[in-house]
Protein backbone atom coordinates (compact mmCIF):
# COMPACT_ATOMS: atom_id res chain seq x y z
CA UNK A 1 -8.97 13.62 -37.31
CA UNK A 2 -5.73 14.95 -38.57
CA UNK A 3 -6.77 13.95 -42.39
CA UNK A 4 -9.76 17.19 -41.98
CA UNK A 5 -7.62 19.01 -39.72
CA UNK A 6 -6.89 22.03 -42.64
CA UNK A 7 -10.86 22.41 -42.67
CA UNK A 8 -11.17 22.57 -39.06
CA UNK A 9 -9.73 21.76 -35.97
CA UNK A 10 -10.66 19.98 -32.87
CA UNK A 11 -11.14 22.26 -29.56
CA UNK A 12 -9.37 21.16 -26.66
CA UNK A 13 -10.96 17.50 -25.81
CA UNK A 14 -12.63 17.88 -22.79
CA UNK A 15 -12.63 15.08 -19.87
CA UNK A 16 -14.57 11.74 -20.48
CA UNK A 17 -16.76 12.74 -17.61
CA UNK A 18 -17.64 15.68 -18.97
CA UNK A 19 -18.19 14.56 -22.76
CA UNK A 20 -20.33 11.40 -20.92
CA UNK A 21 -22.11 14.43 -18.93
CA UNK A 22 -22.69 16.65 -22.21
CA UNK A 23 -23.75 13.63 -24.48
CA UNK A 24 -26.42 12.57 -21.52
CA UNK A 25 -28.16 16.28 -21.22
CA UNK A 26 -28.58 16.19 -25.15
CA UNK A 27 -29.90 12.80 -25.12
CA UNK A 28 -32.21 13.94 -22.15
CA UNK A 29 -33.45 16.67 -24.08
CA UNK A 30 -34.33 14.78 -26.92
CA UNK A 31 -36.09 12.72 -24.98
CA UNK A 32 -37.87 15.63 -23.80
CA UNK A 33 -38.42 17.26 -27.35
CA UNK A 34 -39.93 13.39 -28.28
CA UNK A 35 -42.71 14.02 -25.93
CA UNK A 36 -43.25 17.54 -26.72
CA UNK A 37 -43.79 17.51 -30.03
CA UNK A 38 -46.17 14.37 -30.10
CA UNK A 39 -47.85 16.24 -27.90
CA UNK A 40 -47.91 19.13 -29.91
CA UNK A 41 -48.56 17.03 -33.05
CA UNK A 42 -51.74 15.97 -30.76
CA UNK A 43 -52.92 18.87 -29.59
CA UNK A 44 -52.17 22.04 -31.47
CA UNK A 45 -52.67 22.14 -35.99
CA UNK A 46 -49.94 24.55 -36.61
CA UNK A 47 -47.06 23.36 -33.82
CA UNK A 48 -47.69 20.23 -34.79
CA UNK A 49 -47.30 20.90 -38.85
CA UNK A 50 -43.87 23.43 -38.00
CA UNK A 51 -42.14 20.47 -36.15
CA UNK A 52 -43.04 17.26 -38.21
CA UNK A 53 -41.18 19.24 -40.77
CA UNK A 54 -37.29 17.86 -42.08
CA UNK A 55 -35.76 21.72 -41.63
CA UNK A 56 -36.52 22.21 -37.87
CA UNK A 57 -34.62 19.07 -37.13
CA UNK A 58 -31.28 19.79 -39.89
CA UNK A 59 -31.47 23.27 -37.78
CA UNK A 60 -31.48 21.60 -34.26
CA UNK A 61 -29.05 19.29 -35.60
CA UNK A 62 -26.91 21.60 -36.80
CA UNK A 63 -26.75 23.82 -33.80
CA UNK A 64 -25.89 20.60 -31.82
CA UNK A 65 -23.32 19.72 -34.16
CA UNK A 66 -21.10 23.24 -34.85
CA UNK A 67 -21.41 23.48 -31.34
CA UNK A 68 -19.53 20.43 -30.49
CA UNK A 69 -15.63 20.15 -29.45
CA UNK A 70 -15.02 17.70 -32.20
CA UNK A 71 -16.43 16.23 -35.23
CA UNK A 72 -16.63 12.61 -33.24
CA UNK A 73 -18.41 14.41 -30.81
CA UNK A 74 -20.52 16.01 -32.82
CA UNK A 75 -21.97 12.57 -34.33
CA UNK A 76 -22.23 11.03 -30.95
CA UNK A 77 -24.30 14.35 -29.55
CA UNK A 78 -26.72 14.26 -32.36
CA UNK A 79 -27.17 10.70 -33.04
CA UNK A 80 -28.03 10.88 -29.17
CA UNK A 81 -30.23 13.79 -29.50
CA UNK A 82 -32.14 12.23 -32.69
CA UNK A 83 -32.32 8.60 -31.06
CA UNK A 84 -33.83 10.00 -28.07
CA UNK A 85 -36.33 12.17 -29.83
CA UNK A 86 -37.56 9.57 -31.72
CA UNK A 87 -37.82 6.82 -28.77
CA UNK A 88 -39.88 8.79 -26.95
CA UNK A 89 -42.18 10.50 -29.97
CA UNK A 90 -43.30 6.85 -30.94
CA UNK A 91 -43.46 5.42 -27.22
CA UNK A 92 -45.86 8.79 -26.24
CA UNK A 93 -47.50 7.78 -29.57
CA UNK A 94 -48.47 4.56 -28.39
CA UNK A 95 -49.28 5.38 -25.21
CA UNK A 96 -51.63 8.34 -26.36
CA UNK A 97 -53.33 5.88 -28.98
CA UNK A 98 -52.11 8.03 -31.61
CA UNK A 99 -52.59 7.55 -35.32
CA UNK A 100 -48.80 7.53 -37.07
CA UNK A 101 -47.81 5.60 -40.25
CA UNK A 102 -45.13 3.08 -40.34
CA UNK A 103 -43.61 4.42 -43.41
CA UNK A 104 -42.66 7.66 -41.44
CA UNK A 105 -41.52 5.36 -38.33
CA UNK A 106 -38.96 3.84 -41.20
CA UNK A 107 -37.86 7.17 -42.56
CA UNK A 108 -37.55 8.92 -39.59
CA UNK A 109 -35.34 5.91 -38.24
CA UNK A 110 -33.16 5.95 -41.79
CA UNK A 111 -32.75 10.02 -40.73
CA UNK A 112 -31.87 9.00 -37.37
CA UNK A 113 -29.30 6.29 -38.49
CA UNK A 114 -27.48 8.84 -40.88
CA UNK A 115 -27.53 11.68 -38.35
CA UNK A 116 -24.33 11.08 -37.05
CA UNK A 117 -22.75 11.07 -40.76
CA UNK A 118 -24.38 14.04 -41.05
CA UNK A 119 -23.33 15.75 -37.86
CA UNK A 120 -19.54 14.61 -38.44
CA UNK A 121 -19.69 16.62 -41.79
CA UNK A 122 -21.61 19.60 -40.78
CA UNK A 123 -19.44 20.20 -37.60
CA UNK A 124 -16.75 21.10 -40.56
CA UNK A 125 -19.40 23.76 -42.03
CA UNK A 126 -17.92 26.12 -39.44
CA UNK A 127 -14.08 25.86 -40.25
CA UNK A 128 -12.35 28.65 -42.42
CA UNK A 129 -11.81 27.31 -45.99
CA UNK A 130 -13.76 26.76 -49.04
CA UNK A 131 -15.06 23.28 -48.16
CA UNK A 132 -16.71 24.57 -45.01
CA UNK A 133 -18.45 27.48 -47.54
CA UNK A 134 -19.62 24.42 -49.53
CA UNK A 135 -20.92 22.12 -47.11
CA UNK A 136 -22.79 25.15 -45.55
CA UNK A 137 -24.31 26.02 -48.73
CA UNK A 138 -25.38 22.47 -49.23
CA UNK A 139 -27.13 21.95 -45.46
CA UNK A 140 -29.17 25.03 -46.68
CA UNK A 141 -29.85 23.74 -49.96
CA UNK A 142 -30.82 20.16 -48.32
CA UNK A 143 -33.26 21.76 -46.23
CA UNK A 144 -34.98 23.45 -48.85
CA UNK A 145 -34.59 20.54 -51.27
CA UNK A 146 -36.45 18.47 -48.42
CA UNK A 147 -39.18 20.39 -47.72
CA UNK A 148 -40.25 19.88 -51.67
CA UNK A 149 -39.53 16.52 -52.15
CA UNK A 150 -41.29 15.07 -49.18
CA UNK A 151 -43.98 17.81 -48.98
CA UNK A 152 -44.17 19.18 -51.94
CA UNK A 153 -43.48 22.89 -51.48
CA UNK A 154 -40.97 25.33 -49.73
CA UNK A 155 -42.93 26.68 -46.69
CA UNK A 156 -42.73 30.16 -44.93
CA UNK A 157 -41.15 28.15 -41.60
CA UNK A 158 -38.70 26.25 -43.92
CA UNK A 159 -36.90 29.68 -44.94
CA UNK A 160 -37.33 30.84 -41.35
CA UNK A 161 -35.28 27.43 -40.83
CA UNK A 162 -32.87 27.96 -43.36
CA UNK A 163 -32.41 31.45 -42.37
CA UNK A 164 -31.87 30.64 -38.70
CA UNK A 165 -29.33 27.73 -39.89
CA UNK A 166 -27.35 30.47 -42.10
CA UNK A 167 -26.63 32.84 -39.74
CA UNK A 168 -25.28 29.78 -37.37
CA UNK A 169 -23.57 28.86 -40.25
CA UNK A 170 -22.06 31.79 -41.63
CA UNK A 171 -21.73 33.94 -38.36
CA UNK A 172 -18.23 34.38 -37.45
C-alpha cells in the first residue's frame, strides 16, 4: 500500500507458496490454542480466567501482526489465527458439554470479524514516524480500556499483557 508507505514499508513479498504455507501454520495453531484453552477454561480456575481475558489475545494478535511481511498479510494471518481459535474453542465446547453463553459466542465472533482491521493497522505500530508512536500507544490503551469495560477492573495479567505488548511494540 503505497498510500501508508511513509509509515511503514512492506518487506520483500515472499512467494505465494510460502505466504499460503505461513498463513496455514497460524491458522493451525489457532486451532490448536481453541482447544487448549477450552480445555484450560475446563479444567484449571486461574488458566482458564488469564486466557478468557481481551489483552492475551490483542498481545497474540499483535505479535502475529508486527511480525508479518505486509500489512495485507498481517490481516489475513490474524483473521486466520482468530477464526481458527474460535472454531475450535466452541466445537471442543460442545463436544465437552460445556456451559458458554451465546452473548460471548457473538462478541467473540464481532472481535474475530474486526481482527483483520485491526491487524492491518497495528502491523503500522512498528514503522518509524509519529503515527506508528500513536497507534502503539492506543493498542496499549485498548487493552487496558478492555479489561475495565468488559470486566470491570485492570488485572495484574492485563499489565503483564500490556507490558509484554510494549516492549514488542516499542523495541527497536
Amino acid at each position: 500500500m503505497s498510500l501508508f508507505s511513509h509509515i511503514r514499508k512492506s518487506e520483500q513479498p515472499i512467494p505465494l507458496s510460502k505466504a499460503i504455507l505461513h498463513t496455514a501454520i497460524i491458522t493451525c495453531l489457532g486451532l490448536m490454542t481453541g482447544v487448549l484453552i477450552k480445555l484450560l477454561d475446563i479444567y484449571t480456575t486461574n488458566l482458564g480466567n488469564i486466557f478468557s481475558q481481551v489483552s492475551v489475545w490483542i498481545f497474540l494478535c499483535t505479535l502475529i501482526s508486527v511480525y508479518s511481511n505486509s500489512a495485507i498479510r498481517a490481516a489475513v494471518n490474524v483473521f486466520g489465527f482468530c477464526m481458527g481459535m474460535l472454531l475450535t474453542y466452541y466445537i471442543t465446547a460442545e463436544m465437552t458439554a460445556s456451559v458458554y453463553s451465546l452473548t460471548f459466542v457473538y462478541g467473540w465472533t464481532i472481535f474475530a470479524l474486526f481482527s483483520p482491521l485491526m491487524g492491518f493497522c497495528v502491523w503500522y505500530s512498528k514503522g518509524k514516524s509519529w503515527v506508528s508512536r500513536i497507534i502503539s500507544i492506543g493498542i496499549i490503551i485498548v487493552m487496558l480500556v478492555a479489561s475495565i469495560v468488559l470486566f470491570d477492573k485492570i488485572r495484574v495479567s492485563d499489565i503483564l499483557f500490556a507490558v509484554l505488548t510494549g516492549f514488542i511494540l516499542f523495541k527497536k
